[in-house]
Protein backbone atom coordinates (compact mmCIF):
# COMPACT_ATOMS: atom_id res chain seq x y z
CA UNK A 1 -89.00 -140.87 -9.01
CA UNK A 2 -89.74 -142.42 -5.99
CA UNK A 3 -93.34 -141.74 -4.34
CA UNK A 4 -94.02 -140.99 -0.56
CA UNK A 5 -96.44 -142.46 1.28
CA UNK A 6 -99.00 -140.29 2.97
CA UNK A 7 -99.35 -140.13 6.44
CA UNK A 8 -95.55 -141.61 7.41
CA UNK A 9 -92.41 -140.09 9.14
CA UNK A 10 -89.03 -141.28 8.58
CA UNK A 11 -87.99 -142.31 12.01
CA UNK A 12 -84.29 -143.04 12.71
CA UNK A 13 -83.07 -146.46 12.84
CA UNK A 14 -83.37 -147.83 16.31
CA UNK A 15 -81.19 -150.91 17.00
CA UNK A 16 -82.78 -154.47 17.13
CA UNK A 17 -83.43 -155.40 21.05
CA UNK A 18 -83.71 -151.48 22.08
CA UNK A 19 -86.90 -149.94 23.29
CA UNK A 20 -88.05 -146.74 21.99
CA UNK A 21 -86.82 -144.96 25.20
CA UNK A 22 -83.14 -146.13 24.83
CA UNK A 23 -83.19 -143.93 21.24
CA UNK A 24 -84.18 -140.61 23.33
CA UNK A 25 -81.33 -138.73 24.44
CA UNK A 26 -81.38 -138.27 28.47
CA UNK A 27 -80.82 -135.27 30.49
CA UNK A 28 -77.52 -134.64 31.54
CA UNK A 29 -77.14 -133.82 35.08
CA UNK A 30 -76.39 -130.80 36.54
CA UNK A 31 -72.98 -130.19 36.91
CA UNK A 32 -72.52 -128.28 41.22
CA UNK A 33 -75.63 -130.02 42.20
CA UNK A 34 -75.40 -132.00 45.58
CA UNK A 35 -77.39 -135.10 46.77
CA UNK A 36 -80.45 -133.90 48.76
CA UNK A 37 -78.73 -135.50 52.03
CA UNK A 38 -75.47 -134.16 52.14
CA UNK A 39 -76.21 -130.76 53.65
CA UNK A 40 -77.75 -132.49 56.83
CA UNK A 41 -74.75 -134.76 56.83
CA UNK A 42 -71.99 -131.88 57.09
CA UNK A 43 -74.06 -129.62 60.08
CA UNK A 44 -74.08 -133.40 61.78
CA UNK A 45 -70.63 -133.36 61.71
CA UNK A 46 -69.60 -130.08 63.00
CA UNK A 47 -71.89 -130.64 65.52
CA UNK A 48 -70.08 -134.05 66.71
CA UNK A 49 -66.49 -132.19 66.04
CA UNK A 50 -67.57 -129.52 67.72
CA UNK A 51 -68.63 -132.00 70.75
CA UNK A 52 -65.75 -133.63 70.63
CA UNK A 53 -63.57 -130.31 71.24
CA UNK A 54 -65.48 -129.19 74.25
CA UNK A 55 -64.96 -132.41 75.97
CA UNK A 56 -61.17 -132.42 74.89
CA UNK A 57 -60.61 -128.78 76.30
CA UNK A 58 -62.87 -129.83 79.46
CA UNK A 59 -60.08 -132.99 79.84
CA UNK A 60 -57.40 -131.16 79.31
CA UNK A 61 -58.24 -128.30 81.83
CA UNK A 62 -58.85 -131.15 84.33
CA UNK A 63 -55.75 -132.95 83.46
CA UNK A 64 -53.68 -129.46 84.42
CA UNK A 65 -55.66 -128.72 87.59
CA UNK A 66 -54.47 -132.96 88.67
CA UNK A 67 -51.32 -131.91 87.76
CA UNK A 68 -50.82 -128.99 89.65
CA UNK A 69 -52.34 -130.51 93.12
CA UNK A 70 -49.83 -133.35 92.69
CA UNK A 71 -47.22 -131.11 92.22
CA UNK A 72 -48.48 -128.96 95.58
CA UNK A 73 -48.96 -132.12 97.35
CA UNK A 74 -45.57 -133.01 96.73
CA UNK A 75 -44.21 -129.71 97.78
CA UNK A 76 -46.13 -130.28 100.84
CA UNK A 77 -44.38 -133.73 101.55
CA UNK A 78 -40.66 -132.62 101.00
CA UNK A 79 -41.26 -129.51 103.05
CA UNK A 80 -42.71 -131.89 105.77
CA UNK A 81 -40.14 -134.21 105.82
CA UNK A 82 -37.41 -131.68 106.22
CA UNK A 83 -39.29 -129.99 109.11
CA UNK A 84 -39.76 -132.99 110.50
CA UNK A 85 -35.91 -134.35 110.17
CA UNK A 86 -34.65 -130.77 111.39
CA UNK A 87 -36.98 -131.02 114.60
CA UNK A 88 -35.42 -135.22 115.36
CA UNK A 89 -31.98 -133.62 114.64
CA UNK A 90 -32.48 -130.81 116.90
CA UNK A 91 -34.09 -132.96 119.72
CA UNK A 92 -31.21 -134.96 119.45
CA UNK A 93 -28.21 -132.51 119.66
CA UNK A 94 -29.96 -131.22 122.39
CA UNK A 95 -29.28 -133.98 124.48
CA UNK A 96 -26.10 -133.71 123.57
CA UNK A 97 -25.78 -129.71 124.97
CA UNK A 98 -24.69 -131.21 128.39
CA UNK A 99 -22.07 -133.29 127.19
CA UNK A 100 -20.78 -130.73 124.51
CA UNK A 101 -20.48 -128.55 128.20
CA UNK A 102 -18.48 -131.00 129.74
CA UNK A 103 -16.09 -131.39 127.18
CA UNK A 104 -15.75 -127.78 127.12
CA UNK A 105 -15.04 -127.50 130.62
CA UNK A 106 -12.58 -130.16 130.52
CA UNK A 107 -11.11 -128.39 127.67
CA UNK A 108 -10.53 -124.97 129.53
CA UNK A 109 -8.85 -126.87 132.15
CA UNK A 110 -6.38 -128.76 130.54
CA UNK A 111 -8.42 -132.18 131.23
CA UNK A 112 -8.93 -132.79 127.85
CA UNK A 113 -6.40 -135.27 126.88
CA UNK A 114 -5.62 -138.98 125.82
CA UNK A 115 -8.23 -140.82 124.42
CA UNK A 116 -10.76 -138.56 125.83
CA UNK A 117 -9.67 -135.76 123.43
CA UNK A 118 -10.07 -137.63 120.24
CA UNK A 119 -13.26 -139.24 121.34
CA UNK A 120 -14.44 -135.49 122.52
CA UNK A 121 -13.28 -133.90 119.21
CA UNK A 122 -15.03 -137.05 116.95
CA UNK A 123 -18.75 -136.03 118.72
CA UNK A 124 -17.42 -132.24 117.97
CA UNK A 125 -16.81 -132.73 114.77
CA UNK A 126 -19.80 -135.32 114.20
CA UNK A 127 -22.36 -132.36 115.70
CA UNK A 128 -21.51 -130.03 113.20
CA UNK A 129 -21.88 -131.49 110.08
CA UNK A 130 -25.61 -132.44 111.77
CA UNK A 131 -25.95 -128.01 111.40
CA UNK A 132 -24.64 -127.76 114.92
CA UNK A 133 -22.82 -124.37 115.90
CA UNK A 134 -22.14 -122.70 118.37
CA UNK A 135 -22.02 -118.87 119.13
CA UNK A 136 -21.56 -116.19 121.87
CA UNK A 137 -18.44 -114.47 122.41
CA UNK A 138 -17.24 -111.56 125.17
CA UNK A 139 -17.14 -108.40 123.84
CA UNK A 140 -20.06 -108.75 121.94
CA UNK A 141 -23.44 -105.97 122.26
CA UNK A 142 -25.93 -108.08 124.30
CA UNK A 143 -28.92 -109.21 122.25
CA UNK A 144 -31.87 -110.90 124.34
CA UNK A 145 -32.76 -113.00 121.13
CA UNK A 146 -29.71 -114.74 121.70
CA UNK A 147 -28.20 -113.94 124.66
CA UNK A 148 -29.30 -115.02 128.53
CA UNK A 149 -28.53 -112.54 130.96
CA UNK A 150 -27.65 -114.57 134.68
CA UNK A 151 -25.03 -111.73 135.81
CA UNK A 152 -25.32 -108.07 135.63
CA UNK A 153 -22.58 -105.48 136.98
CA UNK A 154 -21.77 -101.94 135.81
CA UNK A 155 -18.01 -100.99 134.28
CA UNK A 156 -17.16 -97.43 133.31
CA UNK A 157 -15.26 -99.15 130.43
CA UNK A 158 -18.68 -99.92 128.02
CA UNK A 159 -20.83 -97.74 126.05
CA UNK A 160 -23.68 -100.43 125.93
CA UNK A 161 -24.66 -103.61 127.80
CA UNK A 162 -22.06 -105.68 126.85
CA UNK A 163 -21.00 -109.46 127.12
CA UNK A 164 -18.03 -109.27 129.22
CA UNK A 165 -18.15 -113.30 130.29
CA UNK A 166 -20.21 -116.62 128.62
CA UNK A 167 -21.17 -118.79 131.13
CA UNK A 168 -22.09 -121.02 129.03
CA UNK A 169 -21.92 -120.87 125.15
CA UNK A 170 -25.17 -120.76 123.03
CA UNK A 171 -26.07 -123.25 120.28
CA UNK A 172 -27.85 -123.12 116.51
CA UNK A 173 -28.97 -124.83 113.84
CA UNK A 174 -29.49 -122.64 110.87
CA UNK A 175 -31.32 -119.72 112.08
CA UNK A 176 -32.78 -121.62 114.73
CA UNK A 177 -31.93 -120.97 118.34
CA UNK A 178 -31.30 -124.06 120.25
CA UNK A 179 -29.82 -122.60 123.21
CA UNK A 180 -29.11 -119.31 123.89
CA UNK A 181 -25.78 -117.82 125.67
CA UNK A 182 -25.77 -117.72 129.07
CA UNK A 183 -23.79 -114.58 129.82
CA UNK A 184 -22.62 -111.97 132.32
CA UNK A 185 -23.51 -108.36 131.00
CA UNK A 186 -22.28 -105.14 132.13
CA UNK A 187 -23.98 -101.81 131.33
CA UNK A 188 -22.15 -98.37 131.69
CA UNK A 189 -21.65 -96.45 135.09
CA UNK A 190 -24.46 -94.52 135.60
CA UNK A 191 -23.53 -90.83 135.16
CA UNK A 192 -20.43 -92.01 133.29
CA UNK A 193 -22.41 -90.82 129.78
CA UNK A 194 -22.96 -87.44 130.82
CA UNK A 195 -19.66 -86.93 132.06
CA UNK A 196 -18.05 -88.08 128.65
CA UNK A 197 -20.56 -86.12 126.87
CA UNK A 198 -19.64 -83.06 128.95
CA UNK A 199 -15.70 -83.44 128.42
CA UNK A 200 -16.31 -83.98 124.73
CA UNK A 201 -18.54 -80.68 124.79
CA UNK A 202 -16.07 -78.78 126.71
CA UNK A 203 -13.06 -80.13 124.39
CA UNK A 204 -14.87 -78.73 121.46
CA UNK A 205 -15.54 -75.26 122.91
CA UNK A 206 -11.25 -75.39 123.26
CA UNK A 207 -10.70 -76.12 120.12
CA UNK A 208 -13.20 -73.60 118.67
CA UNK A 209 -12.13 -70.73 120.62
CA UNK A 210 -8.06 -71.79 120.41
CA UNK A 211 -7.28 -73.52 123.33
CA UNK A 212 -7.72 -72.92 126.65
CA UNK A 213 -6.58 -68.67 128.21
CA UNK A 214 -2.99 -68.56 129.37
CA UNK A 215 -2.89 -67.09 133.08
């Protein structure tokens, strides 16, 4: 029988080159727990990102607002450029109104002939495809947008002042009025209304009451 010795504990066998401390078990961490820093570290970052997406949407609006005076500014150039060719082209065929007269002068009186016709009929032909027409025909309601009265007359024949001879024809471009027609207009005899209207009354009362009374 083997005999204890007072005052001893059994210890458990510690490895040779280990200190005392390596024998006690340590603490395992805490499983969840974050590093003290990392909270301060996320809130930095949102912060930045969200930084970072104001400037972007600040750009971007910017960007659009460029983009939208370029394209205005470019609107504003084309629409320039064809005002200003349309005003050179008209400038231009309207030098040419005298010679355009000519020609149809010539042309009403048989002059128009030879060489002279085809070169004549080239500048025709060249003048309208620059938007050059021509308008003002007899027959036609006078209109003082278009039309230049330098005759006037009365005929019993018209129910309105009418066009009854161009002096001279008008010209356009588009909707634009070069030149109007120089015309001869002719309003209805005065008193020739109410006499119509009076024959047109009286030829419905004969009709309505079944012709005129047999003697």
């Amino acid at each position: 029988m083997t005999e204890e010795t007072p005052g001893f504990e059994e210890k458990p066998d510690v490895p040779s080159g280990a200190t005392p401390d390596d024998a006690e078990p340590k603490a395992a961490p805490q499983e969840g727990a974050a590093p003290a820093g990392d909270g301060a570290a996320d809130a930095g970052l949102v912060a930045q990102l969200d930084q970072v997406r104001t400037a972007l949407g600040e750009r971007t609006t910017d960007l659009q607002r460029l983009q939208a005076e370029y394209q205005n500014y470019r609107r504003r150039v084309e629409r320039d450029r064809i005002t200003v060719k349309e005003i050179a082209v008209a400038s231009l065929l309207t030098e040419l109104l005298p010679v355009l007269d000519d020609i149809g002068r010539a042309r009403e009186h048989g002059e128009l002939v030879g060489g002279f016709k085809s070169v004549a009929e080239s500048l025709e032909t060249v003048a309208a495809k620059m938007g050059l027409q021509q308008f003002g025909k007899e027959g036609e309601p006078f209109d003082p947008t278009i039309h230049e009265a330098l005759m006037h007359s009365y005929a019993p024949d018209v129910t309105e002042t009418t066009c009854v001879a161009i002096l001279q024809p008008g010209y356009r471009i588009g909707e634009r009025t070069i030149r109007p027609a120089r015309v001869a207009v002719a309003e209805p005899q005065p008193g020739a209304q109410t006499v119509k209207e009076e024959s047109a009354a009286e030829a419905a009362d004969d009709k309505e009451s079944g012709g005129p009374d047999e003697g």
